[in-house]
N, C-alpha and C. Protein backbone atom coordinates (compact mmCIF):
# COMPACT_ATOMS: atom_id res chain seq x y z
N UNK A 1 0.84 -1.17 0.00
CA UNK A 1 0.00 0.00 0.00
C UNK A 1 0.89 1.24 0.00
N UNK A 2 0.40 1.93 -0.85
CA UNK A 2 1.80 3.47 -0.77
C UNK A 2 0.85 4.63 -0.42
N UNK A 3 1.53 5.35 0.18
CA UNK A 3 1.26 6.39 1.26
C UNK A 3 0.91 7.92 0.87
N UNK A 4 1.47 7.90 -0.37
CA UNK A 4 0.97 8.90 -1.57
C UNK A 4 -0.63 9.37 -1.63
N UNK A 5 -0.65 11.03 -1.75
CA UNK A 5 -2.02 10.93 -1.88
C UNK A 5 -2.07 11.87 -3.05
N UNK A 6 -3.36 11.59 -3.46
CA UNK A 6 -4.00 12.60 -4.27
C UNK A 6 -4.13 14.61 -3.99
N UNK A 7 -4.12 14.06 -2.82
CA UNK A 7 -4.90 15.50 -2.42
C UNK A 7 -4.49 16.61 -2.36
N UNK A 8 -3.07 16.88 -1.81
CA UNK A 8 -2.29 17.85 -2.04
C UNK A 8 -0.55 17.53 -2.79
N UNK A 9 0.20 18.56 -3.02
CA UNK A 9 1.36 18.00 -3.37
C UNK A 9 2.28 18.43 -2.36
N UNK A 10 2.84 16.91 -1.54
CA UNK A 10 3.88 16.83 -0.80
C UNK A 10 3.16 16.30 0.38
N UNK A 11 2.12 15.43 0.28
CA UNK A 11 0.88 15.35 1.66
C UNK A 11 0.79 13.87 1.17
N UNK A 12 0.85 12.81 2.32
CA UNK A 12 1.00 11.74 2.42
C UNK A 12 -0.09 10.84 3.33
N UNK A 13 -0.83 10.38 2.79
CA UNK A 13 -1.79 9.56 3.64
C UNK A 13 -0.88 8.87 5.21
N UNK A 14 -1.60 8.90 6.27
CA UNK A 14 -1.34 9.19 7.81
C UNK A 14 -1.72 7.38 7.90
N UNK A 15 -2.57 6.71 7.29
CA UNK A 15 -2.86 5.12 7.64
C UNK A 15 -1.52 4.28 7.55
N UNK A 16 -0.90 4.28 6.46
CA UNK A 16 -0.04 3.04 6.00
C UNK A 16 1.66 3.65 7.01
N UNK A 17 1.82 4.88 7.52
CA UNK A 17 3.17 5.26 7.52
C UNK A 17 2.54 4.77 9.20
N UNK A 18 1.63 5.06 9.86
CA UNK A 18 1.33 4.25 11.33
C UNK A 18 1.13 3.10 11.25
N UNK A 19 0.79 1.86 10.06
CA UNK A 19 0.57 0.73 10.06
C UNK A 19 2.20 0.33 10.21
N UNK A 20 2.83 0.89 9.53
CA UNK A 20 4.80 0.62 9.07
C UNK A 20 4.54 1.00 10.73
N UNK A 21 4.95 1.77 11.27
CA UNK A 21 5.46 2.04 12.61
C UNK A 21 5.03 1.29 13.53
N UNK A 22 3.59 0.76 13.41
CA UNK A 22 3.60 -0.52 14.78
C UNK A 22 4.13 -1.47 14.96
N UNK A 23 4.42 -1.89 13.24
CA UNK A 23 5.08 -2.90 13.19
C UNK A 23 6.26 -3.15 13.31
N UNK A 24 6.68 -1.74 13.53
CA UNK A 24 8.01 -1.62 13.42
C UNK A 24 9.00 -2.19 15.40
N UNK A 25 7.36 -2.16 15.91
CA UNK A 25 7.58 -2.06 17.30
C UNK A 25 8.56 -1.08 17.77
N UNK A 26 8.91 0.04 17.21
CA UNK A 26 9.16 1.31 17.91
C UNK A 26 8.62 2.24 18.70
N UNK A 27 8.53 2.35 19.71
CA UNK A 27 7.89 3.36 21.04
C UNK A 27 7.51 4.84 20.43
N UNK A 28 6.52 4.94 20.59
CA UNK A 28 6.34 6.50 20.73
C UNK A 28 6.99 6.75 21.34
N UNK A 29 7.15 7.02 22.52
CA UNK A 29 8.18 7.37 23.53
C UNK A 29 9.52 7.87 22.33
N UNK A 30 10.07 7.03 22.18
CA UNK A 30 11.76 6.70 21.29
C UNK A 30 11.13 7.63 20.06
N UNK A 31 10.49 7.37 19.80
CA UNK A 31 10.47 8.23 18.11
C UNK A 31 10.28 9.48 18.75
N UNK A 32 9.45 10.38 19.66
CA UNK A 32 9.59 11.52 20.08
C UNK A 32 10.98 11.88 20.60
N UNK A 33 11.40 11.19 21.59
CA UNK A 33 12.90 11.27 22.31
C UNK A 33 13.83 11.41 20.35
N UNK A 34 14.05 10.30 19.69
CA UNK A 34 14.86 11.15 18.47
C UNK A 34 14.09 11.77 17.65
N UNK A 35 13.24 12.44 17.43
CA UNK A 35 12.90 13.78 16.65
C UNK A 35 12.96 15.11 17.22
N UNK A 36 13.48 14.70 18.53
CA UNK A 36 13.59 16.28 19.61
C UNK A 36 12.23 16.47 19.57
N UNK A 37 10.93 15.83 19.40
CA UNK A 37 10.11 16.19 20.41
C UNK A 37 9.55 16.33 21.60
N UNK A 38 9.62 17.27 22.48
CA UNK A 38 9.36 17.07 23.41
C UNK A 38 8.47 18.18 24.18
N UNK A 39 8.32 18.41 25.67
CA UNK A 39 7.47 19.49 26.23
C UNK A 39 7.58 19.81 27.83
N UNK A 40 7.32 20.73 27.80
CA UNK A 40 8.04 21.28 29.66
C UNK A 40 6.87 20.58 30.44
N UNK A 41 7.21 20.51 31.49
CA UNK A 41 6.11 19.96 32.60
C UNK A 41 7.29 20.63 34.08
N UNK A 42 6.63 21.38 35.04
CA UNK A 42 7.13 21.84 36.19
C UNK A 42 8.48 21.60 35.93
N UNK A 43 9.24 22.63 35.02
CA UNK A 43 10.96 22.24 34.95
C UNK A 43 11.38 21.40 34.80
N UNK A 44 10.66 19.87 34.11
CA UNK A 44 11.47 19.28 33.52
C UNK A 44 11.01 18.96 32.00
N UNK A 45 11.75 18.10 30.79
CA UNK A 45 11.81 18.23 29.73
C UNK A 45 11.40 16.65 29.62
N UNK A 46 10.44 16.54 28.64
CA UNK A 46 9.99 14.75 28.35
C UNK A 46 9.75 15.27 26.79
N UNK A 47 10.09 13.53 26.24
CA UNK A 47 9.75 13.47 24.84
C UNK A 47 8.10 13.61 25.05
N UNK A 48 8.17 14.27 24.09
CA UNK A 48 6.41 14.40 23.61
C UNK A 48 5.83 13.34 22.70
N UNK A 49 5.37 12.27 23.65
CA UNK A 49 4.90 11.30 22.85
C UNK A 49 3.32 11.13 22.45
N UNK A 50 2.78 12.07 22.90
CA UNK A 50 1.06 12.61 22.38
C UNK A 50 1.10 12.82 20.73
N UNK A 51 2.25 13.67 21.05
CA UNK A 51 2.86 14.22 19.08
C UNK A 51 2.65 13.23 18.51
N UNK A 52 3.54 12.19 18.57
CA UNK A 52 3.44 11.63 17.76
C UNK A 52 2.69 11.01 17.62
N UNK A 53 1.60 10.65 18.45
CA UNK A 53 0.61 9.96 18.90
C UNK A 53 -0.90 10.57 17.53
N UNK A 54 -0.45 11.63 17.81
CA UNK A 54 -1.67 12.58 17.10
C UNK A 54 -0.83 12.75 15.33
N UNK A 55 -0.21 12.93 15.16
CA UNK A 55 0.69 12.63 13.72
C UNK A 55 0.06 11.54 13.04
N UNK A 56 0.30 10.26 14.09
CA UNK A 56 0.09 9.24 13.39
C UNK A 56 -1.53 8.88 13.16
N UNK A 57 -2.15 9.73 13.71
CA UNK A 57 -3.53 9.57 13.74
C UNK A 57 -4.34 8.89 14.97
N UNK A 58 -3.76 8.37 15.96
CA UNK A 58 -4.26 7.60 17.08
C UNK A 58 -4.96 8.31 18.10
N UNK A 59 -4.57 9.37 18.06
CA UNK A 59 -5.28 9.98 18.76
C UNK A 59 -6.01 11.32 18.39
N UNK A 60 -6.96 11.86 18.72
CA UNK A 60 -7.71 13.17 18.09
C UNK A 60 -6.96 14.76 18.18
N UNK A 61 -6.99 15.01 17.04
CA UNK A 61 -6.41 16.71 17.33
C UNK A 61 -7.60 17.51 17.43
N UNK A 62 -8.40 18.64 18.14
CA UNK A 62 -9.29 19.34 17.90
C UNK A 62 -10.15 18.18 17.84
N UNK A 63 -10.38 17.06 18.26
CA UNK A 63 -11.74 16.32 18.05
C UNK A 63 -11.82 15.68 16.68
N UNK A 64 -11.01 15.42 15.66
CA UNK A 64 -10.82 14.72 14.42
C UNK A 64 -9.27 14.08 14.92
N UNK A 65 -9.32 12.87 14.17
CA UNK A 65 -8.19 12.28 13.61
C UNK A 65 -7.35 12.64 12.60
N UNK A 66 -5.78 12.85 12.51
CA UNK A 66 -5.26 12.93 11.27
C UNK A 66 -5.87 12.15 9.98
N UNK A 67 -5.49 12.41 9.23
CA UNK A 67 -5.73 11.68 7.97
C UNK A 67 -4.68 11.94 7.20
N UNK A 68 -3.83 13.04 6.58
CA UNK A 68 -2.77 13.16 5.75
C UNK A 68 -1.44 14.06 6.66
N UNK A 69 -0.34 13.76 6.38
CA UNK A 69 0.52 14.65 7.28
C UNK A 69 1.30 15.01 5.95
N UNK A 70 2.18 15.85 5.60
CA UNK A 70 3.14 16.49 4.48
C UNK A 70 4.09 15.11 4.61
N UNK A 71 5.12 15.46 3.65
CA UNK A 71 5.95 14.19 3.27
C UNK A 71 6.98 13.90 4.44
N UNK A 72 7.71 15.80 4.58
CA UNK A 72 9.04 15.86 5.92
C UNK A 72 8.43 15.08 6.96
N UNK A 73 7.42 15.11 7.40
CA UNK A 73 6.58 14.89 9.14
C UNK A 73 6.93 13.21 8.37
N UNK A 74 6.35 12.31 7.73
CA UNK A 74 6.15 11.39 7.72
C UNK A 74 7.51 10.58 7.28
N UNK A 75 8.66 11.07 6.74
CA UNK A 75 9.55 10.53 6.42
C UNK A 75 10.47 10.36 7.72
N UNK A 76 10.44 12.03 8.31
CA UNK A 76 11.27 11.58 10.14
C UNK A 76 10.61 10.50 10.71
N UNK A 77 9.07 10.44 10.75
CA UNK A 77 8.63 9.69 11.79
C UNK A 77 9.35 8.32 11.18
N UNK A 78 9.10 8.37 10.19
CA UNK A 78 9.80 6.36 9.61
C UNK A 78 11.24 6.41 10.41
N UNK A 79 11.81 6.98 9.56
CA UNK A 79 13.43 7.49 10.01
C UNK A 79 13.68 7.31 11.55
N UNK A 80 12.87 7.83 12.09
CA UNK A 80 12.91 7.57 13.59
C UNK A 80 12.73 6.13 14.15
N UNK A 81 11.58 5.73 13.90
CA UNK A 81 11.01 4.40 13.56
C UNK A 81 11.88 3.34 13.38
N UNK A 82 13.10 3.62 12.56
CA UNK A 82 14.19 2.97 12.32
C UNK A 82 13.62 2.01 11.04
N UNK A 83 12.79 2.97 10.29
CA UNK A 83 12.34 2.43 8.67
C UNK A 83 12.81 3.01 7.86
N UNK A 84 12.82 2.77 6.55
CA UNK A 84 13.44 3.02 5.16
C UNK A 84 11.87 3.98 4.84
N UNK A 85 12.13 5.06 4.32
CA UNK A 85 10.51 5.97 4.11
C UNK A 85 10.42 4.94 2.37
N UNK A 86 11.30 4.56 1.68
CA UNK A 86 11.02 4.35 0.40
C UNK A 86 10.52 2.93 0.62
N UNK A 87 10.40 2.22 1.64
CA UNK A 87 10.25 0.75 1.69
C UNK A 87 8.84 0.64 2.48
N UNK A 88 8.32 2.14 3.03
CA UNK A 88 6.84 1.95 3.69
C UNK A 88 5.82 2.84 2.60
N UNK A 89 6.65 3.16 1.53
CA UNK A 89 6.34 3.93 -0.01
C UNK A 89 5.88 5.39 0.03
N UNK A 90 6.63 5.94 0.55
CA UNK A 90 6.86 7.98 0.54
C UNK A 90 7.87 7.55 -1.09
């Protein structure tokens, strides 16, 4: 299944690049910790693993689910993931 969409140019369907990542059994946790995402809480610093959580579509932004993220967002998340973006088809 390739990850390519119709809809805009440089915008990548959000299903198949989170189907690659579960399987990848890589942590949210770990993919936020290497993309430098992260967020303050009382002076200290944690990977932001909601992010990616909501990227990948699992969880709701504003009350909707992702559906397409741009190509950069979806190629780190693989990359992070410790996937090939051309082998989950970006």
């Amino acid at each position: 299944m390739s990850a390519s969409s119709p809809r805009g140019r440089g915008e990548v369907r959000v299903e198949p690049i989170a189907a690659a990542v579960a399987a990848s059994g890589a942590s949210h946790y770990v993919i936020a910790l290497r993309l430098g995402w992260e967020y303050r809480q009382r002076g200290r610093v944690y990977p932001d693993s909601h992010r990616v959580k909501r990227r990948l579509g699992l969880i709701p932004i504003n009350g909707r689910l992702q559906q397409h993220m741009d190509y950069a967002t979806a190629a780190a998340i693989t990359r992070a993931a410790g996937l090939d973006p051309v082998e989950v088809g970006l």
